[in-house]
PDB file of N, CA and C in Angstrom:
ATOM      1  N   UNK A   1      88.037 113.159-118.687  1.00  0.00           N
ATOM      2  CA  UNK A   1      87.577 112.350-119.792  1.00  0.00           C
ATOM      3  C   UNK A   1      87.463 113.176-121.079  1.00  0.00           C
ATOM      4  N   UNK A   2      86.925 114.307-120.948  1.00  0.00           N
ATOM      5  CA  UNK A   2      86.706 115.160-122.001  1.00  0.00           C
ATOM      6  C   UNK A   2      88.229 115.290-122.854  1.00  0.00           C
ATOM      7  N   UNK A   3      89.081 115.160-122.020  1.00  0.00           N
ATOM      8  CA  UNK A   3      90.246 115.798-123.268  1.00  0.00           C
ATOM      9  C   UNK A   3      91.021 114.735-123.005  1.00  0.00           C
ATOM     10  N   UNK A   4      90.701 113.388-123.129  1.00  0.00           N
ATOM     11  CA  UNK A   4      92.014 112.030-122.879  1.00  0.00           C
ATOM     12  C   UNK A   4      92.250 111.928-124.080  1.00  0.00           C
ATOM     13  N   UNK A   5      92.285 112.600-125.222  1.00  0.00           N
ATOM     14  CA  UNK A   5      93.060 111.924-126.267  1.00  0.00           C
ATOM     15  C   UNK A   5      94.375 112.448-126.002  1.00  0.00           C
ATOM     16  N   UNK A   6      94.763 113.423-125.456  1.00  0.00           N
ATOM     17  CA  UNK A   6      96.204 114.010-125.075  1.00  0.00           C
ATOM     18  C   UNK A   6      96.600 113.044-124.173  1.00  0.00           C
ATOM     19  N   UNK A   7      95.862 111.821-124.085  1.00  0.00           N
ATOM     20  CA  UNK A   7      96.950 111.023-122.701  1.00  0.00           C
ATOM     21  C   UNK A   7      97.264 109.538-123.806  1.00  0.00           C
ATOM     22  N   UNK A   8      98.143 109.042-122.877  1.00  0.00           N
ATOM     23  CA  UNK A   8      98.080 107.610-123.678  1.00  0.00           C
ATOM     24  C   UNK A   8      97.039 106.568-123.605  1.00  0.00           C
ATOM     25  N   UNK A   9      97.218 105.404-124.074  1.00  0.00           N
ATOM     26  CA  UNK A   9      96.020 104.485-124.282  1.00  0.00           C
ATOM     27  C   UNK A   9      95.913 103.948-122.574  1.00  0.00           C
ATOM     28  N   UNK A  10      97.210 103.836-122.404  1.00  0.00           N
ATOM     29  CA  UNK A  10      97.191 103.166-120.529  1.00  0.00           C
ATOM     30  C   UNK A  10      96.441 104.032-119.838  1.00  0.00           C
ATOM     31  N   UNK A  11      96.559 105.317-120.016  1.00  0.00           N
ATOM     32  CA  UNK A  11      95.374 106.285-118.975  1.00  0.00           C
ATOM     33  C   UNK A  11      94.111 106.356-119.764  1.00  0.00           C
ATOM     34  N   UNK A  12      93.799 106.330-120.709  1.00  0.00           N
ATOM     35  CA  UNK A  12      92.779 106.397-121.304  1.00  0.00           C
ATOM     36  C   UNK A  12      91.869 104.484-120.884  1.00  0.00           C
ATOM     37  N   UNK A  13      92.344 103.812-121.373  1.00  0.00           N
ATOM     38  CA  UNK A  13      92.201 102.215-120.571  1.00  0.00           C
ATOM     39  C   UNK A  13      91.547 102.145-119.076  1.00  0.00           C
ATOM     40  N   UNK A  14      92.618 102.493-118.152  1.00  0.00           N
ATOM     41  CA  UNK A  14      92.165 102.904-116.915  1.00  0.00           C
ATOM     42  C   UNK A  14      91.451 103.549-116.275  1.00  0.00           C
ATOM     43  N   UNK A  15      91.772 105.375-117.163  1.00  0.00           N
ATOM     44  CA  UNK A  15      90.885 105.880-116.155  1.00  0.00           C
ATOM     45  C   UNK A  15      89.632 105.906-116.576  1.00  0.00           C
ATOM     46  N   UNK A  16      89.153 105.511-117.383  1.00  0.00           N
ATOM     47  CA  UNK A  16      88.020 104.920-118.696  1.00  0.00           C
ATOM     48  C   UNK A  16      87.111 103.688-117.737  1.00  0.00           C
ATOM     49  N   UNK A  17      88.227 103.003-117.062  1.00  0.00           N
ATOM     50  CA  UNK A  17      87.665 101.320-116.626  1.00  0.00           C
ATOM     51  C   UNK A  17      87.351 101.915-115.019  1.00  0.00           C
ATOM     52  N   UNK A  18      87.956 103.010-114.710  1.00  0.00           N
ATOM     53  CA  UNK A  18      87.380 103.339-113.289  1.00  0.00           C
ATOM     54  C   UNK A  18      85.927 104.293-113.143  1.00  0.00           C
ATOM     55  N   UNK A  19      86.082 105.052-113.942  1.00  0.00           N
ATOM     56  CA  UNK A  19      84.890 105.562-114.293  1.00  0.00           C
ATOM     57  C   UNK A  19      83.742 104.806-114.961  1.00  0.00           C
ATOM     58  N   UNK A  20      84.023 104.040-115.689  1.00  0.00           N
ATOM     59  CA  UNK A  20      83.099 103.169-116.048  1.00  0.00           C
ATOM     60  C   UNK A  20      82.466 102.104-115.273  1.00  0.00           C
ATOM     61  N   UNK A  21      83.459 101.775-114.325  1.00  0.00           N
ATOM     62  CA  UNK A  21      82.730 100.603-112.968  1.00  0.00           C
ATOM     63  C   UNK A  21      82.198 101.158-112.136  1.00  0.00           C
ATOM     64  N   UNK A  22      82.769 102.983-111.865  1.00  0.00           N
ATOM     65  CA  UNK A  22      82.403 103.013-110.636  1.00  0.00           C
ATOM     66  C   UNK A  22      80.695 103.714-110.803  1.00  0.00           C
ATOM     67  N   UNK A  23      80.707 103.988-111.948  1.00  0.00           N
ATOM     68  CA  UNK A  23      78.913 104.008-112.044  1.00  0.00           C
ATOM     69  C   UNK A  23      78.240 102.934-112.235  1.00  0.00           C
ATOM     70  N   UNK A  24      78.683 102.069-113.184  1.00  0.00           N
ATOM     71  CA  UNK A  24      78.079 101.218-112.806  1.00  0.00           C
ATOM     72  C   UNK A  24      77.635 100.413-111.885  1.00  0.00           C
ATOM     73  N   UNK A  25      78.532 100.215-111.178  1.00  0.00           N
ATOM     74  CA  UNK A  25      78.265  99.405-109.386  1.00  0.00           C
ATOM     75  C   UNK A  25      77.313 100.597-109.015  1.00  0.00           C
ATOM     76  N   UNK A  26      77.081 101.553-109.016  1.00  0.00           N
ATOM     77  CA  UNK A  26      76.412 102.937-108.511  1.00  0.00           C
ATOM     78  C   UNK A  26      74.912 102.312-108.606  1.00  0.00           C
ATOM     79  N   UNK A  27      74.718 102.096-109.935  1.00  0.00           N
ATOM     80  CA  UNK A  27      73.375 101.908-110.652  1.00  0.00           C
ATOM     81  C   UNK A  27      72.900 100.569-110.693  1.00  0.00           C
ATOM     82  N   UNK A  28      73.692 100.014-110.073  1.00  0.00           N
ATOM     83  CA  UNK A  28      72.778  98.531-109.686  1.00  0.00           C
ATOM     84  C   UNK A  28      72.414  98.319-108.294  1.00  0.00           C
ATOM     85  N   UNK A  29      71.583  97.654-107.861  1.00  0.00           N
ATOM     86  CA  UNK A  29      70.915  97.443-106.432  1.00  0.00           C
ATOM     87  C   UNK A  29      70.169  96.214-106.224  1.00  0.00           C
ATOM     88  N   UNK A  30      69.903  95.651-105.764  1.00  0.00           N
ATOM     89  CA  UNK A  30      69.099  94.389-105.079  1.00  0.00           C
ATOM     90  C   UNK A  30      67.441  95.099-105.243  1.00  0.00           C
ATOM     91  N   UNK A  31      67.104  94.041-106.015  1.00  0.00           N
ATOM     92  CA  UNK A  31      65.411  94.190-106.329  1.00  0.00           C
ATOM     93  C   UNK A  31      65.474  95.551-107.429  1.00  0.00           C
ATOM     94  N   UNK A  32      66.181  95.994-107.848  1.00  0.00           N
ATOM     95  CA  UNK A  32      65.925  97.075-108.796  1.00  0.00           C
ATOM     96  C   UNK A  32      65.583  96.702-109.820  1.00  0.00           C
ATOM     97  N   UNK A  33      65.261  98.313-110.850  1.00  0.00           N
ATOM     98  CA  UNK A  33      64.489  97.772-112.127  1.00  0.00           C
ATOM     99  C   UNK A  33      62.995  98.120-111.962  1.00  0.00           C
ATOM    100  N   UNK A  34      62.563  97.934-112.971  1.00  0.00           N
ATOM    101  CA  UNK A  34      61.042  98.421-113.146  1.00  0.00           C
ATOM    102  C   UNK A  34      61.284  99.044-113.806  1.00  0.00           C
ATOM    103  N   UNK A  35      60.073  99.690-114.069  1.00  0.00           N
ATOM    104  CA  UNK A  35      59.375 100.651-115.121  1.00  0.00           C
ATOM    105  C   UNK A  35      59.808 101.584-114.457  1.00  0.00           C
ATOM    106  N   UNK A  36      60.790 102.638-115.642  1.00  0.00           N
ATOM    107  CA  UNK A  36      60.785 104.200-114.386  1.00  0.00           C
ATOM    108  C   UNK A  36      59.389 104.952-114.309  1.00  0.00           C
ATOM    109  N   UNK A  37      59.670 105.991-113.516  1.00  0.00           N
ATOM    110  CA  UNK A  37      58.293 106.562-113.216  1.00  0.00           C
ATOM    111  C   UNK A  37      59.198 108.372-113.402  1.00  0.00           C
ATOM    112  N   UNK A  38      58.417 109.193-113.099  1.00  0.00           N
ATOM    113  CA  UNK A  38      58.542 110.901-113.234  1.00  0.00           C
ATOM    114  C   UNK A  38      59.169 111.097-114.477  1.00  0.00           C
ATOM    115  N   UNK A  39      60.198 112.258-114.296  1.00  0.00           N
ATOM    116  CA  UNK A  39      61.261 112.732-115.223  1.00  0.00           C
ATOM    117  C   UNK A  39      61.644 111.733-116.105  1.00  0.00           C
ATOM    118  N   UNK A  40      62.322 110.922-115.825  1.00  0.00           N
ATOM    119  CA  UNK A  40      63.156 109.760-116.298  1.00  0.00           C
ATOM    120  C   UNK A  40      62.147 109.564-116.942  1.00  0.00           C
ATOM    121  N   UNK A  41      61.325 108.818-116.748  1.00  0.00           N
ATOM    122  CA  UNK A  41      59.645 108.220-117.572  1.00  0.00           C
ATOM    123  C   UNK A  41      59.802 108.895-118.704  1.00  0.00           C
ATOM    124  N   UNK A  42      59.022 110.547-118.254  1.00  0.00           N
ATOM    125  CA  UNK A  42      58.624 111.740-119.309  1.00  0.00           C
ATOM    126  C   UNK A  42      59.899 111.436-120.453  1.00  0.00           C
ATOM    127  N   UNK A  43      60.955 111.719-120.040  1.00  0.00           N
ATOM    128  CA  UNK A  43      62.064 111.380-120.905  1.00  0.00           C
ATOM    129  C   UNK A  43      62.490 110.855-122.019  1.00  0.00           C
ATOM    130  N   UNK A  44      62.198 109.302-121.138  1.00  0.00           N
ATOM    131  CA  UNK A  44      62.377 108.396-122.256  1.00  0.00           C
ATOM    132  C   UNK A  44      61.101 108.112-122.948  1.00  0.00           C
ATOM    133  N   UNK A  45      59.998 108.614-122.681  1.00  0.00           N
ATOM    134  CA  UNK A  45      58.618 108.564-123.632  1.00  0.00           C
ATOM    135  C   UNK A  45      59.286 109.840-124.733  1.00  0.00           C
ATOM    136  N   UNK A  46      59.220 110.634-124.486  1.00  0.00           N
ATOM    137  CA  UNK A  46      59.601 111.970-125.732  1.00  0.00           C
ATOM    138  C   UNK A  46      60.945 111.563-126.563  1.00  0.00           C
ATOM    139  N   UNK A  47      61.856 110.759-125.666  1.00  0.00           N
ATOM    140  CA  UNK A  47      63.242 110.784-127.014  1.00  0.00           C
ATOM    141  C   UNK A  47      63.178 109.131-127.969  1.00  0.00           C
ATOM    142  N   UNK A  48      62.040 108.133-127.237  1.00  0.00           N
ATOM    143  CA  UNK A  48      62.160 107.016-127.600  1.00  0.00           C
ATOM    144  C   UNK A  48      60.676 106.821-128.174  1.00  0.00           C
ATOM    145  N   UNK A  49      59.658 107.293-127.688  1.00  0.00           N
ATOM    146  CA  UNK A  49      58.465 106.657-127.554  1.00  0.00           C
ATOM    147  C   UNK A  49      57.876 106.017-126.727  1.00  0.00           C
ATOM    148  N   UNK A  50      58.453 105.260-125.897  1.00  0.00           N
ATOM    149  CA  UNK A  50      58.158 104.420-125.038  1.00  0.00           C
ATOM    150  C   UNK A  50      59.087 103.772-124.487  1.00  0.00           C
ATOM    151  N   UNK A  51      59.260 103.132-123.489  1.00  0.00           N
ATOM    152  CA  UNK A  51      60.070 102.357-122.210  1.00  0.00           C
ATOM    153  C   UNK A  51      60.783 101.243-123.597  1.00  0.00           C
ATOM    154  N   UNK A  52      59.401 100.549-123.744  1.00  0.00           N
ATOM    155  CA  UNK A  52      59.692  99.130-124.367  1.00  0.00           C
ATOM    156  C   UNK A  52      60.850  99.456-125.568  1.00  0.00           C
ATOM    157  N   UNK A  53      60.263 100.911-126.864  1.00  0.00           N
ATOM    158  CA  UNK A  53      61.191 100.715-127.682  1.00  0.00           C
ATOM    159  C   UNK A  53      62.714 101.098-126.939  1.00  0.00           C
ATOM    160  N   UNK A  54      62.878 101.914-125.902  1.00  0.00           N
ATOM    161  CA  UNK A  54      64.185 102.179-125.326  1.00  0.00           C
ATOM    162  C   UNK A  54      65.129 100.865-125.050  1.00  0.00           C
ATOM    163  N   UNK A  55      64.441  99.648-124.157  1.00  0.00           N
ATOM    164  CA  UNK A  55      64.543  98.609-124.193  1.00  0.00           C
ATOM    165  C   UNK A  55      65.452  97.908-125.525  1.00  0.00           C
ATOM    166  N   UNK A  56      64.341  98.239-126.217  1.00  0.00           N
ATOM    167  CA  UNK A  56      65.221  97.539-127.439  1.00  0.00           C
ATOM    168  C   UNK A  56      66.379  97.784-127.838  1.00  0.00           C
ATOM    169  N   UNK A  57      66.198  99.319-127.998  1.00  0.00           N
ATOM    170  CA  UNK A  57      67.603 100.130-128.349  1.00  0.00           C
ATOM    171  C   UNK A  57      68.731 100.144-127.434  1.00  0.00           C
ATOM    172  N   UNK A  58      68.683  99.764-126.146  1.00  0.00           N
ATOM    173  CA  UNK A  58      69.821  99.161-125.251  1.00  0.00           C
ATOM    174  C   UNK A  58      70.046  98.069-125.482  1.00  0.00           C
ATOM    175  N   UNK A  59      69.077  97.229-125.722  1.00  0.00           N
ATOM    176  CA  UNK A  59      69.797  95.867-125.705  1.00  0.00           C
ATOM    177  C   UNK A  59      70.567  95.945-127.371  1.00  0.00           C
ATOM    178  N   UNK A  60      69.987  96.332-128.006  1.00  0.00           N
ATOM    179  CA  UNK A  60      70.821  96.132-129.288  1.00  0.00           C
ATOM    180  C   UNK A  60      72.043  96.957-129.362  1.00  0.00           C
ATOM    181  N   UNK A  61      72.200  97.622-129.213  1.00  0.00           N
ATOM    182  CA  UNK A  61      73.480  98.427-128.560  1.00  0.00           C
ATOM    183  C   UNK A  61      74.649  97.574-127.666  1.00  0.00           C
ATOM    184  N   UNK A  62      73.611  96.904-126.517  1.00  0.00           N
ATOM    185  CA  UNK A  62      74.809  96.202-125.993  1.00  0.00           C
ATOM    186  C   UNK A  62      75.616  94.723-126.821  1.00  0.00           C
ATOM    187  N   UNK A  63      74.269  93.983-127.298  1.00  0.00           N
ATOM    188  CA  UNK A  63      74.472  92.810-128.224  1.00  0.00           C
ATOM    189  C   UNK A  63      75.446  93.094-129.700  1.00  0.00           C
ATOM    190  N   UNK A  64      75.089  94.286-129.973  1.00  0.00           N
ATOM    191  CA  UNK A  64      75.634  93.893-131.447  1.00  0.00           C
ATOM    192  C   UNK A  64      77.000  94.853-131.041  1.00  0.00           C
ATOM    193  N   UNK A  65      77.748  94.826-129.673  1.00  0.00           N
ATOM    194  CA  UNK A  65      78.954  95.712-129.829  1.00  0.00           C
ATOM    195  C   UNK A  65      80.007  94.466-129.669  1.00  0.00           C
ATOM    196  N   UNK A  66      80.747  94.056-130.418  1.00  0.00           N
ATOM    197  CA  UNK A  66      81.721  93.212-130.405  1.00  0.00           C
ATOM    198  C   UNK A  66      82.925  93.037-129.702  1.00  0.00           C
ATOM    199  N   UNK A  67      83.069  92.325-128.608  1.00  0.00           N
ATOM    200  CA  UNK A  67      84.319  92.084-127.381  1.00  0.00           C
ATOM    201  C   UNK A  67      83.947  92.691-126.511  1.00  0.00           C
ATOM    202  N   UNK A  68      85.103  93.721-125.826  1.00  0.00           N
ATOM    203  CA  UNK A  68      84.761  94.351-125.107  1.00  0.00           C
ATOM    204  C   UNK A  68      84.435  95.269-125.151  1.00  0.00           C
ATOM    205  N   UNK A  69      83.106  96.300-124.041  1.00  0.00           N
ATOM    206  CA  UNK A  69      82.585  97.567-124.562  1.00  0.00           C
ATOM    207  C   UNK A  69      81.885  98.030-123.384  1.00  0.00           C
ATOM    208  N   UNK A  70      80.888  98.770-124.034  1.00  0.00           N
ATOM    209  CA  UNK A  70      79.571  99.160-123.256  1.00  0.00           C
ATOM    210  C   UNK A  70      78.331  99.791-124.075  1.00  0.00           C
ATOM    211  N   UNK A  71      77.108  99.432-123.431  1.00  0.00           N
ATOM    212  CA  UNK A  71      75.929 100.268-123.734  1.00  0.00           C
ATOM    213  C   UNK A  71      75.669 101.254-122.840  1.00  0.00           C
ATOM    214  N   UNK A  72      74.979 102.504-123.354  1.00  0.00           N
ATOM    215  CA  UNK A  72      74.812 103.774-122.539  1.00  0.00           C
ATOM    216  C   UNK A  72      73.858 104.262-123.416  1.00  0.00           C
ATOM    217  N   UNK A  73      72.675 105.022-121.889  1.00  0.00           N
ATOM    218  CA  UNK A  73      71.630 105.919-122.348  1.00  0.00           C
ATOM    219  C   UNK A  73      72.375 106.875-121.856  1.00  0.00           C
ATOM    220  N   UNK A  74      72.343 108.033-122.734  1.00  0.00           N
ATOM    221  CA  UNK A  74      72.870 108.956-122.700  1.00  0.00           C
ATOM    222  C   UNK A  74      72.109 110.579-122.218  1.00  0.00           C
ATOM    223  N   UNK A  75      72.544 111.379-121.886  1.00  0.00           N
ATOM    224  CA  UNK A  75      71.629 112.495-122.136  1.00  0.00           C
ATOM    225  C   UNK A  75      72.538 114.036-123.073  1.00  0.00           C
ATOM    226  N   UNK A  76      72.066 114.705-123.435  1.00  0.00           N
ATOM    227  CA  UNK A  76      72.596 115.741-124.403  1.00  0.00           C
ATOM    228  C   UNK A  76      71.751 116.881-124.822  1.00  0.00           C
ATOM    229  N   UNK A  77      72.132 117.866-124.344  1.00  0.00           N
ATOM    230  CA  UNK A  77      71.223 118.903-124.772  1.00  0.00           C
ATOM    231  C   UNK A  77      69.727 118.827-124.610  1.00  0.00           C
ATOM    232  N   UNK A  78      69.380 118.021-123.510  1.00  0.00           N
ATOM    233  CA  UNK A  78      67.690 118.016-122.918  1.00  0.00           C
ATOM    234  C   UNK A  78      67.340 116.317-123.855  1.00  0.00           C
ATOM    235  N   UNK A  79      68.271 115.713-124.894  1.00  0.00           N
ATOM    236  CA  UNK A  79      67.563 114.674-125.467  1.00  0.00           C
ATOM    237  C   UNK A  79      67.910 113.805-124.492  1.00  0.00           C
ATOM    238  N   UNK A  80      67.670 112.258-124.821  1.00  0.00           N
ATOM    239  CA  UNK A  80      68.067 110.806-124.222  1.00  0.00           C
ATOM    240  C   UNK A  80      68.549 110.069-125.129  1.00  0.00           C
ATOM    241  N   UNK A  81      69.587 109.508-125.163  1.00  0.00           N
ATOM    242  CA  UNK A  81      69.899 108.700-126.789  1.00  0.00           C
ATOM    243  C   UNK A  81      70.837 107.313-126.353  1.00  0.00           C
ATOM    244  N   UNK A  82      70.951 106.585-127.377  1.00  0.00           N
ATOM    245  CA  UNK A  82      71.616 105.138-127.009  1.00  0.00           C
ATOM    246  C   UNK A  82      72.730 104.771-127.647  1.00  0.00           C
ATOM    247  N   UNK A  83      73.680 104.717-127.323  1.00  0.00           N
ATOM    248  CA  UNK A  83      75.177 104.571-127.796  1.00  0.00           C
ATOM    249  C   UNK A  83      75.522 103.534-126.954  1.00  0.00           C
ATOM    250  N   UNK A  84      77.076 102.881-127.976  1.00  0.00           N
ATOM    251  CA  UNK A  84      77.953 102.263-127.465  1.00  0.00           C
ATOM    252  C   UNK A  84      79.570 102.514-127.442  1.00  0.00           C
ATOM    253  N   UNK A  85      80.306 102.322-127.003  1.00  0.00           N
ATOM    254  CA  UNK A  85      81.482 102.671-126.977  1.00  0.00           C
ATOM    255  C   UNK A  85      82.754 101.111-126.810  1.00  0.00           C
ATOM    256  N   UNK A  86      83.574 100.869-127.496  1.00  0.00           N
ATOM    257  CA  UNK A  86      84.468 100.198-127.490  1.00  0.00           C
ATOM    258  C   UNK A  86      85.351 100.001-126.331  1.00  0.00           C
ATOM    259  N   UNK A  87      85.849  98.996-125.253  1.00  0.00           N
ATOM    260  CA  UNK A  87      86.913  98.470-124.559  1.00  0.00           C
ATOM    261  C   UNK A  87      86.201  99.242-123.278  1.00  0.00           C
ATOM    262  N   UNK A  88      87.156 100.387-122.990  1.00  0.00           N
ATOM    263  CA  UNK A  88      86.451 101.265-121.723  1.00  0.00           C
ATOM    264  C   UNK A  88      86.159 102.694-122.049  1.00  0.00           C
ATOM    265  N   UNK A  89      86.477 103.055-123.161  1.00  0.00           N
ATOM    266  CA  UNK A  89      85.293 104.692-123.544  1.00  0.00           C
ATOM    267  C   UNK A  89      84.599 104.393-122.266  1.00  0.00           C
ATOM    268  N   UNK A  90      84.035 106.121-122.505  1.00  0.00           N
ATOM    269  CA  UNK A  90      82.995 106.410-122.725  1.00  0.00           C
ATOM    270  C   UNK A  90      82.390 107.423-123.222  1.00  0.00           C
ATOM    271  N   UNK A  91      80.839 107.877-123.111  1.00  0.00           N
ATOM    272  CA  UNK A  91      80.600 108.750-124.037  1.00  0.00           C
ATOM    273  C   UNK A  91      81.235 110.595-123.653  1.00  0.00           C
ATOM    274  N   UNK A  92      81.575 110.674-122.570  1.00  0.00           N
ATOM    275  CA  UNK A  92      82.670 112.110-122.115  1.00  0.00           C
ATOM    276  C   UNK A  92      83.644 112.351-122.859  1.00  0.00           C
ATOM    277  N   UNK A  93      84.367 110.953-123.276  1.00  0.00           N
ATOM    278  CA  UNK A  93      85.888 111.363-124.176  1.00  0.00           C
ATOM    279  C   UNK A  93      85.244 112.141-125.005  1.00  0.00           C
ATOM    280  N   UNK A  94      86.448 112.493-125.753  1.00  0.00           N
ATOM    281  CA  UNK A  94      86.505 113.334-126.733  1.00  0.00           C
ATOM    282  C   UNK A  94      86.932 112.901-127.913  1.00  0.00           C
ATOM    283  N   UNK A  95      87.117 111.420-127.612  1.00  0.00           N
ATOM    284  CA  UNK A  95      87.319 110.132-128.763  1.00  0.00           C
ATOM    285  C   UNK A  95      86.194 109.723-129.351  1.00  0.00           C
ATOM    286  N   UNK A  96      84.439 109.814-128.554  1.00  0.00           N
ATOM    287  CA  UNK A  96      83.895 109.233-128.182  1.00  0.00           C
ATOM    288  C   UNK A  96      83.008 109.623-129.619  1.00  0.00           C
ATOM    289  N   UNK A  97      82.769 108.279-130.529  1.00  0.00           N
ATOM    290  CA  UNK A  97      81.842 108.817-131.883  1.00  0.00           C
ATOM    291  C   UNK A  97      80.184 109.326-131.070  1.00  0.00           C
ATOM    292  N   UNK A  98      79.660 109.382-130.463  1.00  0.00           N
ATOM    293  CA  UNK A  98      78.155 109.862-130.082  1.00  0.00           C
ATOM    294  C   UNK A  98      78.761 110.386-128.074  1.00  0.00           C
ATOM    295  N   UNK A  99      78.476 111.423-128.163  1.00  0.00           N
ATOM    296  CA  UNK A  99      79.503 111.979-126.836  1.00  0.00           C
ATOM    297  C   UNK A  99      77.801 112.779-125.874  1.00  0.00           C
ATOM    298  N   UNK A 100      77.832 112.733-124.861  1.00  0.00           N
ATOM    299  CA  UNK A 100      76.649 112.975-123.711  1.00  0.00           C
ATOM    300  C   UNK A 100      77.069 112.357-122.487  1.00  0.00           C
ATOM    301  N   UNK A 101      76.313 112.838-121.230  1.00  0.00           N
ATOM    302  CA  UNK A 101      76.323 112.093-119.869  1.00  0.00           C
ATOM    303  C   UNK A 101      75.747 111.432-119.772  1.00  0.00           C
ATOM    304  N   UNK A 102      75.935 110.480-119.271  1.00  0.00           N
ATOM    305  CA  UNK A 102      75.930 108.863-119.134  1.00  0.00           C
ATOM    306  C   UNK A 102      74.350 108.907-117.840  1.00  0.00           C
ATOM    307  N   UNK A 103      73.702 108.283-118.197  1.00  0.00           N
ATOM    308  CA  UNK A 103      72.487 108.306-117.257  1.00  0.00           C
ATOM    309  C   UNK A 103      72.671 106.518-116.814  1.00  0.00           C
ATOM    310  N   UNK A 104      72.831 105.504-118.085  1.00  0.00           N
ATOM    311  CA  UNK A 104      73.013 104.041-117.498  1.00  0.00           C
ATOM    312  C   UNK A 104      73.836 103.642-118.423  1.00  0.00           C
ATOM    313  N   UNK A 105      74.582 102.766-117.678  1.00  0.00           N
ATOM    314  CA  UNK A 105      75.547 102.126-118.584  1.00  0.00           C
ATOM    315  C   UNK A 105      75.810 100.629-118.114  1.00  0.00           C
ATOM    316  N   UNK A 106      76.115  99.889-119.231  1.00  0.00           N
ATOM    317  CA  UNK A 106      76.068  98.282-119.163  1.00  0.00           C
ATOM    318  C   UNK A 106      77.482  97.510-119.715  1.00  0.00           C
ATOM    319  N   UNK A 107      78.309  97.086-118.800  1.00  0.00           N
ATOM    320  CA  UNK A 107      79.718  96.764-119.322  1.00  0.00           C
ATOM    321  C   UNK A 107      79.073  94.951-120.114  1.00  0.00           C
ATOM    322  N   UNK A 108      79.083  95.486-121.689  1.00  0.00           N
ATOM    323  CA  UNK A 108      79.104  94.344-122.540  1.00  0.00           C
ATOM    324  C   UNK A 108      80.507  93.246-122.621  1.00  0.00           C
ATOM    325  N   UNK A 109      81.566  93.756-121.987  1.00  0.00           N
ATOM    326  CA  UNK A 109      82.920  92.611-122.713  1.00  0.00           C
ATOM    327  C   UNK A 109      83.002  92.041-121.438  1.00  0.00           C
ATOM    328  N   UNK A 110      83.129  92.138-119.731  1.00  0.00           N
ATOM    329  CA  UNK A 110      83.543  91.312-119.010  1.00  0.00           C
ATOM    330  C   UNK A 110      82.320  91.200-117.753  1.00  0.00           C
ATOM    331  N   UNK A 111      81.224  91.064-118.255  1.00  0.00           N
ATOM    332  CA  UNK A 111      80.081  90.869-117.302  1.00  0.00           C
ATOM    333  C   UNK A 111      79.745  90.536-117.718  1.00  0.00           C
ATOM    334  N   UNK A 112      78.384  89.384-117.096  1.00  0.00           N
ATOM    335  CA  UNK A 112      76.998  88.487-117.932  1.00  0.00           C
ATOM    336  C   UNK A 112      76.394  89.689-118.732  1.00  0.00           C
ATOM    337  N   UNK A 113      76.210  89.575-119.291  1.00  0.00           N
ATOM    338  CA  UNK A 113      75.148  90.619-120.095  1.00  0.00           C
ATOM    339  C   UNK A 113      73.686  90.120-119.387  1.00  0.00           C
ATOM    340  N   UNK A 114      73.361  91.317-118.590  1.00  0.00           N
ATOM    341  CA  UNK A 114      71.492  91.587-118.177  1.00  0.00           C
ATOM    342  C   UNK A 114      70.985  92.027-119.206  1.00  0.00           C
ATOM    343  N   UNK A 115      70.107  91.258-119.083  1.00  0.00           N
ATOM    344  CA  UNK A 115      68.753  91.997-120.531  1.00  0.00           C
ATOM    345  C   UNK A 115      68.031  92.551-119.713  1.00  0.00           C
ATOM    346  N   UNK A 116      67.400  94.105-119.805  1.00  0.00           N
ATOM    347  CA  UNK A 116      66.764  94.506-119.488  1.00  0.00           C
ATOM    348  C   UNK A 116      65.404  94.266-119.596  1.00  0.00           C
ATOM    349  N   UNK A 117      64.594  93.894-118.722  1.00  0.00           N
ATOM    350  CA  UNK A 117      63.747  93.409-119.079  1.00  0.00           C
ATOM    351  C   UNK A 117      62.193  93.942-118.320  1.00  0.00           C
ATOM    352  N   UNK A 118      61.030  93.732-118.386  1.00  0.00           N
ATOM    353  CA  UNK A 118      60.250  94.530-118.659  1.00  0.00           C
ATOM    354  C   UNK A 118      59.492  94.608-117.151  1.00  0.00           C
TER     355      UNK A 118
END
């Protein structure tokens, strides 16, 4: 992912849409959700303030990205941050305008959109 701008848009598309599903299916589960708790918690209290404003900043991320895309909490250099990325990015390319490892990610163009919710 890091260096797909040397490939074409068809591998970049793909291997973009495999990596991108296959965490996602990863990170969903039956009855999941809640409030995180430990690390994750500590986390997103120090880079956001709180759960709730993180909340926000995903969902607006996923809502205001137009067609197809994604929302992603990210991590980078010890922070947590909230980006989106166009079609199948993600934040690894090296295309990618706000670039970190992907902690959650939410396919906005061909899934219901979940609101995260409290």
């Amino acid at each position: 992912m890091k260096n797909i701008s040397k490939h074409g848009v068809a591998i970049r598309n793909n291997g973009g849409g495999h990596y991108n599903h296959s965490l996602f299916w990863k990170l969903m589960k039956p009855s999941g959700g809640g409030n995180p708790n430990g690390q994750i918690a500590e986390a997103i209290n120090s880079s956001f303030g709180s759960f709730k404003i993180m909340q926000e900043q995903f969902n607006a991320a996923a809502t205001s990205r137009f067609g197809s895309g994604w929302a992603w909490l990210i991590a980078d250099k010890g922070k947590l941050s909230i980006t989106s990325t166009p079609n199948q990015d993600n934040p690894l390319m090296d295309i990618a305008e706000v670039k970190g490892n992907p902690v959650l990610a939410l396919d906005v163009g061909t899934c219901i959109l979940f609101k995260i919710s409290e």
